[in-house]
N, C-alpha and C. Protein backbone atom coordinates (compact mmCIF):
# COMPACT_ATOMS: atom_id res chain seq x y z
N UNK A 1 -0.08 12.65 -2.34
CA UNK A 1 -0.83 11.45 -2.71
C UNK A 1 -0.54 10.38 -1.66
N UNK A 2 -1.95 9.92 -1.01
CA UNK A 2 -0.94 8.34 -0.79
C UNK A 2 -1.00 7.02 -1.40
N UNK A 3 -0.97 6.10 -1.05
CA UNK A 3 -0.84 5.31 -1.94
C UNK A 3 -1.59 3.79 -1.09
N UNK A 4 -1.82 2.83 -1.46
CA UNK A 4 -1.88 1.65 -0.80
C UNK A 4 -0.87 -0.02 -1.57
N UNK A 5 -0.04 -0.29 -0.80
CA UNK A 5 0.60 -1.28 -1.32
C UNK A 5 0.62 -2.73 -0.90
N UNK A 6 0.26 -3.56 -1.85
CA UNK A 6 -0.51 -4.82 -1.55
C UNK A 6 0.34 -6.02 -1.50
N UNK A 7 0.56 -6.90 -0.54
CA UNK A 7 1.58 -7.77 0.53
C UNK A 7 0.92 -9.01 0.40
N UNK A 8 1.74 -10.18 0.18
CA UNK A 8 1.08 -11.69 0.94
C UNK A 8 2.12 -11.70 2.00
N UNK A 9 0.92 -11.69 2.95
CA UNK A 9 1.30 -11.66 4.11
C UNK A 9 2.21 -13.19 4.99
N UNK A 10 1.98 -14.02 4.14
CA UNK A 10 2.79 -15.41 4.10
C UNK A 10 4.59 -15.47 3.62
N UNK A 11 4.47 -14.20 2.29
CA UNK A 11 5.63 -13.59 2.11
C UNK A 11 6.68 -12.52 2.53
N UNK A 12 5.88 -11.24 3.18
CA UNK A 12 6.03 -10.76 3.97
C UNK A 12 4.81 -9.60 4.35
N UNK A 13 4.91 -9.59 5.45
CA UNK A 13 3.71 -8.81 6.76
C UNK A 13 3.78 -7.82 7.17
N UNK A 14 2.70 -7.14 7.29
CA UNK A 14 2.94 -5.68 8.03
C UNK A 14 4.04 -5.69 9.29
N UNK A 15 3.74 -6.80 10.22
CA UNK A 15 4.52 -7.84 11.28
C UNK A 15 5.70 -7.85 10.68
N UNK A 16 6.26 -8.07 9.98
CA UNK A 16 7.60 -7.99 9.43
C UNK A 16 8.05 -6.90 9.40
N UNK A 17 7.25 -6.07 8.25
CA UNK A 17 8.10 -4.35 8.65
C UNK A 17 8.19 -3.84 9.91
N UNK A 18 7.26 -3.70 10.73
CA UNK A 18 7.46 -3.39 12.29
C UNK A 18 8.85 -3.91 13.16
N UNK A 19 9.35 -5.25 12.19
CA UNK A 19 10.33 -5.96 13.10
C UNK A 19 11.42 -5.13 12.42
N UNK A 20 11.46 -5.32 11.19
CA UNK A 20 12.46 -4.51 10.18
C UNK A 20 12.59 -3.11 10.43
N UNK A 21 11.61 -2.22 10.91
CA UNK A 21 11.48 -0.81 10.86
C UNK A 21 11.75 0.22 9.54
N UNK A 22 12.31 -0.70 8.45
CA UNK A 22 12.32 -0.16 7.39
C UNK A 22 12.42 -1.34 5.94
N UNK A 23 12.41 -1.04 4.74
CA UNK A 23 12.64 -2.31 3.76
C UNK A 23 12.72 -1.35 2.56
N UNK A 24 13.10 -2.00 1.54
CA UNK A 24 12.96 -1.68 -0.03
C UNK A 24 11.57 -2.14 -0.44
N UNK A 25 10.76 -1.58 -0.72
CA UNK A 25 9.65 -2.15 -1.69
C UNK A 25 9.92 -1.93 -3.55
N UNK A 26 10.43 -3.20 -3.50
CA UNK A 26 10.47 -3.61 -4.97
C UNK A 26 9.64 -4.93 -5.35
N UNK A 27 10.24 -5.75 -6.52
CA UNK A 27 9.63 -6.69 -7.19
C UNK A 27 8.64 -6.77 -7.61
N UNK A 28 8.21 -5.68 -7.92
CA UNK A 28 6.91 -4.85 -8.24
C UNK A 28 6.59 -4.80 -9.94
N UNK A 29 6.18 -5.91 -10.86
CA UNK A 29 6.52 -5.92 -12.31
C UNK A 29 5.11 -5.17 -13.28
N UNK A 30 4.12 -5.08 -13.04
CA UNK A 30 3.12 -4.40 -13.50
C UNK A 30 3.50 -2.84 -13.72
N UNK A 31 3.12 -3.03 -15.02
CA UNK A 31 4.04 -1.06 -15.36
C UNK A 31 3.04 -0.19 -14.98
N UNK A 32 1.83 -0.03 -14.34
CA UNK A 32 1.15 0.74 -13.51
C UNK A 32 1.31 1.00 -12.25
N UNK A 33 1.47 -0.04 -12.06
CA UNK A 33 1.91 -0.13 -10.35
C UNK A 33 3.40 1.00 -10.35
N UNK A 34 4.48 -0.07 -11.50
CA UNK A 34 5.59 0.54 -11.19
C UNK A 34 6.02 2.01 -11.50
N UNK A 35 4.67 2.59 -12.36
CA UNK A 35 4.49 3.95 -12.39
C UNK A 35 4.32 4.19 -10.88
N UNK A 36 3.53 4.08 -10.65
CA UNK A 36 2.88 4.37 -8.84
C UNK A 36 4.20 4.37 -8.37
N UNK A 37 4.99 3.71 -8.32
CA UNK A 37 6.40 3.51 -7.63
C UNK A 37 6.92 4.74 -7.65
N UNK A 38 7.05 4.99 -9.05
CA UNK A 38 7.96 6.00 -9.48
C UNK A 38 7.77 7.53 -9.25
N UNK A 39 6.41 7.33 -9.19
CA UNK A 39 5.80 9.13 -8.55
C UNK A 39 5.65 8.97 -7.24
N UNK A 40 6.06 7.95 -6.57
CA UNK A 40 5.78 8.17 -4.93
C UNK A 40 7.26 9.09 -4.49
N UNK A 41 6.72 10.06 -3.18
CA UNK A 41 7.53 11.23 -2.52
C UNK A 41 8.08 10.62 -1.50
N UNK A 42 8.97 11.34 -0.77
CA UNK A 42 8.77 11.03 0.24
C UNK A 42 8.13 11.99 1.66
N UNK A 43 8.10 11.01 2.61
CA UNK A 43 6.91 11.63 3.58
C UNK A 43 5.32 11.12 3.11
N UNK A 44 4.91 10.73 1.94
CA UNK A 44 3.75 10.12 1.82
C UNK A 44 3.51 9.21 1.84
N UNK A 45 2.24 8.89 2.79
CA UNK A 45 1.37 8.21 3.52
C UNK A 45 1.07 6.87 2.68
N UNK A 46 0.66 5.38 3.88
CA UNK A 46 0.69 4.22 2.71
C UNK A 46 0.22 3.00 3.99
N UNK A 47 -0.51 2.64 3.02
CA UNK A 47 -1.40 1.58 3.77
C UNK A 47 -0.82 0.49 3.12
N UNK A 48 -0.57 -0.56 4.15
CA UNK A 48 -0.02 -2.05 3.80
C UNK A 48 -1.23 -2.84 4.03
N UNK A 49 -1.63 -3.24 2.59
CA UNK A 49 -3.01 -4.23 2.50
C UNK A 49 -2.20 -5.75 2.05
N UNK A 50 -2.72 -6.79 3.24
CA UNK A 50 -2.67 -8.01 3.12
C UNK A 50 -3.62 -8.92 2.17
N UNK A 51 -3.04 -9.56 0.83
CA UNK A 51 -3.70 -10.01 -0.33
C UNK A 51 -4.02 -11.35 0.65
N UNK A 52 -4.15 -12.73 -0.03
CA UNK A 52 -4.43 -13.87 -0.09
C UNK A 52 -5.84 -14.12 0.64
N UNK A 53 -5.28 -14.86 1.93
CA UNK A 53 -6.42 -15.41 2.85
C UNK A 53 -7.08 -14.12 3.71
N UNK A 54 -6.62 -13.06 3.56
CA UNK A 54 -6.51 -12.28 4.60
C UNK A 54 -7.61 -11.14 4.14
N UNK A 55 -6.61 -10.43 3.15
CA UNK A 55 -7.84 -9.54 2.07
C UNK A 55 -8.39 -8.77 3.03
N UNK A 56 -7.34 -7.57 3.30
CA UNK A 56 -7.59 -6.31 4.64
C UNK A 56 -6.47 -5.63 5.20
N UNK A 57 -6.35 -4.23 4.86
CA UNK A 57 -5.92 -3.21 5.24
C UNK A 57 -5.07 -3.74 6.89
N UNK A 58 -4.09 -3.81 6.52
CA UNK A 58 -3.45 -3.81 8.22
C UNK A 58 -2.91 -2.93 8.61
N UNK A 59 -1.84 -1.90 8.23
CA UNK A 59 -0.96 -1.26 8.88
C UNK A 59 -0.55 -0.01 7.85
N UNK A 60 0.02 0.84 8.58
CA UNK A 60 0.28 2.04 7.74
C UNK A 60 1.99 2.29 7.83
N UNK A 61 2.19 3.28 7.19
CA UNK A 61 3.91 3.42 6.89
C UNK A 61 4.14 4.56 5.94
N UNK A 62 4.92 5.02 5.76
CA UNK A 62 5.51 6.16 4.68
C UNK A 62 6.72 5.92 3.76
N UNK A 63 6.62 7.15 2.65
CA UNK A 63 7.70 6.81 1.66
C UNK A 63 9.04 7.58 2.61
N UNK A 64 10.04 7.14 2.87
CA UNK A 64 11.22 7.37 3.27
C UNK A 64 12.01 8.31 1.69
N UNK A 65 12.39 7.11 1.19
CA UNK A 65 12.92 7.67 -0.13
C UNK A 65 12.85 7.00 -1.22
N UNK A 66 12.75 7.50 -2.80
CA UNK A 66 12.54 6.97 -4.36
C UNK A 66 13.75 7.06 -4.66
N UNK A 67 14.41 5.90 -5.38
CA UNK A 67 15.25 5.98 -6.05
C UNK A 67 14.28 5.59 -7.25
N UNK A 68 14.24 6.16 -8.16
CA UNK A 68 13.75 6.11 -9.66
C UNK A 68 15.18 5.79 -10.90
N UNK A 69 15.87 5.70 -10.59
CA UNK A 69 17.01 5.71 -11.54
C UNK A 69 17.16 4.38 -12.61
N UNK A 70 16.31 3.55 -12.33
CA UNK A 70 16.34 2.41 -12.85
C UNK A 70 14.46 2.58 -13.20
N UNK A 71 13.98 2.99 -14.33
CA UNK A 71 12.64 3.40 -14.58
C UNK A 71 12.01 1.68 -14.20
N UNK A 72 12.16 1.09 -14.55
CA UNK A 72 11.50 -0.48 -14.38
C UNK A 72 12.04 -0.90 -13.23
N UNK A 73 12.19 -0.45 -12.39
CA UNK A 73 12.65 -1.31 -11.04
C UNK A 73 13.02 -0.30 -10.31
N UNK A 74 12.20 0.58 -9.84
CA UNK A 74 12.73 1.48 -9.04
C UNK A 74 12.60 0.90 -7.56
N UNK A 75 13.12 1.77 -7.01
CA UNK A 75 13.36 1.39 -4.91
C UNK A 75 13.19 2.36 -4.54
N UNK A 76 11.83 1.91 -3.64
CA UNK A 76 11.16 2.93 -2.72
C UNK A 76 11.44 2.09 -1.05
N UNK A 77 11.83 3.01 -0.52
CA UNK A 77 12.46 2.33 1.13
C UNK A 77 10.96 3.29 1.54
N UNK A 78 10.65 1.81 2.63
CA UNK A 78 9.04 2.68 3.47
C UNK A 78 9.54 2.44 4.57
N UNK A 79 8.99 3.33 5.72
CA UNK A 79 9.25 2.84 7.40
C UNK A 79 7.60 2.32 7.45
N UNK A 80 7.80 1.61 9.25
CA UNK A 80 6.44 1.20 9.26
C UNK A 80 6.17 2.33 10.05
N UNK A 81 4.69 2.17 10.23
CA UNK A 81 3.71 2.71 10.74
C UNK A 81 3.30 2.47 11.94
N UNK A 82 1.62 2.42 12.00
CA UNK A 82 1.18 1.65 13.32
C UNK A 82 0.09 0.20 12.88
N UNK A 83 0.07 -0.36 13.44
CA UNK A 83 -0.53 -1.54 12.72
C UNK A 83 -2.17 -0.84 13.19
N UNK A 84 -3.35 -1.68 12.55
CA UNK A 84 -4.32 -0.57 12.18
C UNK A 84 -5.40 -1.28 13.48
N UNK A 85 -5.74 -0.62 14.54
CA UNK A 85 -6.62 -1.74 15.35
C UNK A 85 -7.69 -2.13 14.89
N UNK A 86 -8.37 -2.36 13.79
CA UNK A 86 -9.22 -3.19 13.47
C UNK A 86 -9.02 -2.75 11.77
N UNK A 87 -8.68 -4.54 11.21
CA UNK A 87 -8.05 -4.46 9.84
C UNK A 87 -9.38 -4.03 8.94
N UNK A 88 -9.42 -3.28 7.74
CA UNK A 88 -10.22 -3.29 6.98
C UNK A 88 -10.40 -4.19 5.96
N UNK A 89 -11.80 -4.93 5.73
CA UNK A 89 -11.71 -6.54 5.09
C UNK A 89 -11.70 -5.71 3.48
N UNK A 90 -11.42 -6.40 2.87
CA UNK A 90 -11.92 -5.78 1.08
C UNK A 90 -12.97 -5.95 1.25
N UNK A 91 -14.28 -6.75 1.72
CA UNK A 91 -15.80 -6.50 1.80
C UNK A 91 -15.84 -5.25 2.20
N UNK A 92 -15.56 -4.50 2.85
CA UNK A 92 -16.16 -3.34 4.07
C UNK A 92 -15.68 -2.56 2.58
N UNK A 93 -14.19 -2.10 2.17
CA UNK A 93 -13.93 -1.34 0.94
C UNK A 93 -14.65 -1.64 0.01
N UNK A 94 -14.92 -3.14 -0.46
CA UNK A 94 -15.89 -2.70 -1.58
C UNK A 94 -17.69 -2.33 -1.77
N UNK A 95 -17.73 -2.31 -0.19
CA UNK A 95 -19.15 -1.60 0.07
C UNK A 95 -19.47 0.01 0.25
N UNK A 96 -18.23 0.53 0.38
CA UNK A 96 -18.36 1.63 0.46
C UNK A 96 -18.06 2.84 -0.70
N UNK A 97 -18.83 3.68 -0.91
CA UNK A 97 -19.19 3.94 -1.82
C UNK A 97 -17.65 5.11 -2.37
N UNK A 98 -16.85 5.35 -1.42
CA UNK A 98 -15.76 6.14 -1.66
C UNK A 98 -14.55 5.07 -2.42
N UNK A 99 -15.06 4.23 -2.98
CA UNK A 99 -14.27 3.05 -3.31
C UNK A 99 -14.56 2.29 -5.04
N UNK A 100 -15.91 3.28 -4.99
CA UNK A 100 -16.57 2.79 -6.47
C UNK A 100 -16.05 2.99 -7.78
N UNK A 101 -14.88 4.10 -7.46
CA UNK A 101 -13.48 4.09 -8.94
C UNK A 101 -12.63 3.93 -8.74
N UNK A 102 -12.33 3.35 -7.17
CA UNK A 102 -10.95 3.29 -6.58
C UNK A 102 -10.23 2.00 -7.84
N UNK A 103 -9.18 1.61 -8.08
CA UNK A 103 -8.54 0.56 -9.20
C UNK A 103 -8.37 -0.16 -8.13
N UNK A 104 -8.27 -0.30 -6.49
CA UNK A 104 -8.28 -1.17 -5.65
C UNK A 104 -9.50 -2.06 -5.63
N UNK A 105 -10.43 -1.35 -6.41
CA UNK A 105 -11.66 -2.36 -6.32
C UNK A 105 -11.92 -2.81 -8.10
N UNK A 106 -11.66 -1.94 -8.81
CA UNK A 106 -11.80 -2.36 -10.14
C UNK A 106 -10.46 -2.90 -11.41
N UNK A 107 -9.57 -2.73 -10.51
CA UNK A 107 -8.13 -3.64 -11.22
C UNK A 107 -7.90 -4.28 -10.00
N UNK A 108 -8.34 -5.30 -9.71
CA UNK A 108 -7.61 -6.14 -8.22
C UNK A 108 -6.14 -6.39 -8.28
N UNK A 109 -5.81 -7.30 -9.38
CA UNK A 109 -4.08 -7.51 -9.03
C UNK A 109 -3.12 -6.23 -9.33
N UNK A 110 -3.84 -4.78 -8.99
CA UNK A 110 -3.12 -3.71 -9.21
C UNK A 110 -2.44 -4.17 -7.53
N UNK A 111 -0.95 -4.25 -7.74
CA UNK A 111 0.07 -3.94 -6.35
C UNK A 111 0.06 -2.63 -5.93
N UNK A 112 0.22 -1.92 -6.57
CA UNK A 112 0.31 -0.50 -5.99
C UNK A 112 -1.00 0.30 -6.09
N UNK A 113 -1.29 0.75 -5.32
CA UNK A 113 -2.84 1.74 -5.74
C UNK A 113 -2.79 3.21 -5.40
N UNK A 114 -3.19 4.18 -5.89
CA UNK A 114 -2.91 5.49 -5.21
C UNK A 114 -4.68 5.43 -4.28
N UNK A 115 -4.70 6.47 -3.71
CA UNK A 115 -5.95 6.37 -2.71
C UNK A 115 -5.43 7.92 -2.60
N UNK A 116 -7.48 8.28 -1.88
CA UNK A 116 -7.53 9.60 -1.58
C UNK A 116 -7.10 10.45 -0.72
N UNK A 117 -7.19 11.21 -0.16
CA UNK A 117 -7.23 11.49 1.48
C UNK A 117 -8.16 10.87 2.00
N UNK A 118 -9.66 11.07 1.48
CA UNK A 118 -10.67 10.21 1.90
C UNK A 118 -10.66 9.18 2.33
N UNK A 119 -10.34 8.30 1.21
CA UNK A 119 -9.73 6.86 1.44
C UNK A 119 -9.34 6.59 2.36
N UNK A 120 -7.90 7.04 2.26
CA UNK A 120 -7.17 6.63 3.76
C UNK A 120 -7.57 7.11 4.81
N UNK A 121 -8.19 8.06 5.33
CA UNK A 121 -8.89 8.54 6.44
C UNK A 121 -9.43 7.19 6.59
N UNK A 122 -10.68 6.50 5.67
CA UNK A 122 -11.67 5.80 6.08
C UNK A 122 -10.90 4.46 6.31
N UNK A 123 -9.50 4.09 5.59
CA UNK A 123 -8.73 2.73 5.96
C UNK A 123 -8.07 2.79 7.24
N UNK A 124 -7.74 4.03 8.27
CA UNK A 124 -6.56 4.14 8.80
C UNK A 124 -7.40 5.13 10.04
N UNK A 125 -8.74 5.44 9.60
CA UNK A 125 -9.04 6.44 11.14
C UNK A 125 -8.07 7.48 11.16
N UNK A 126 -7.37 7.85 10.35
CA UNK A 126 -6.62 9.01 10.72
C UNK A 126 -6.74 10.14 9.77
């Protein structure tokens, strides 16, 4: 599975993980999302989407490792990726039709989202 995980980029940035090369992704309180947390592997694939002013797919990264041991607050460590050469806006995702049950377009303040292969092919060119 991969997943897409959603950032204010004012708080912290794809630009940040790149500097960091790695982080904990927690503080994550929505019990859907923090399901998503909890079934993420590692080695799977993950798009860092910038919320606020920005609202667009920037950069990619993977699950390193789950600690699940704490069911409500688990810690998932991601490395970064490559930052994406041309960001995907949420207009462009929500025009496209591989996106029409995605919960990235129909639960917006979902933080965590799972996505297809499809998907991410079409966020990431890869």
């Amino acid at each position: 599975m991969d997943y897409l995980l959603k950032t204010e980029p004012t708080v912290y940035s794809f630009a940040n993980l790149q500097k960091d090369k790695t982080t904990v992704w927690d503080g994550v309180s929505n019990p859907v999302a923090v399901k998503h947390l909890r079934e993420m592997k590692a080695g799977e694939r993950l798009v860092i989407y910038h919320t606020g002013d920005e609202k667009s797919a920037a950069g990619t990264a993977s699950v390193v490792s789950v600690d699940a041991a704490d069911a409500k607050n688990p810690q998932v460590k991601i490395k970064a990726g490559k930052a994406l050469g041309t960001p995907v806006s949420l207009a462009e995702i929500k025009a496209h039709k591989l996106f029409a049950d995605s919960p990235l377009v129909r639960q917006g303040r979902l933080s965590v989202v799972p996505l297809t292969a499809a998907q991410f092919k079409f966020l990431t060119g890869e």
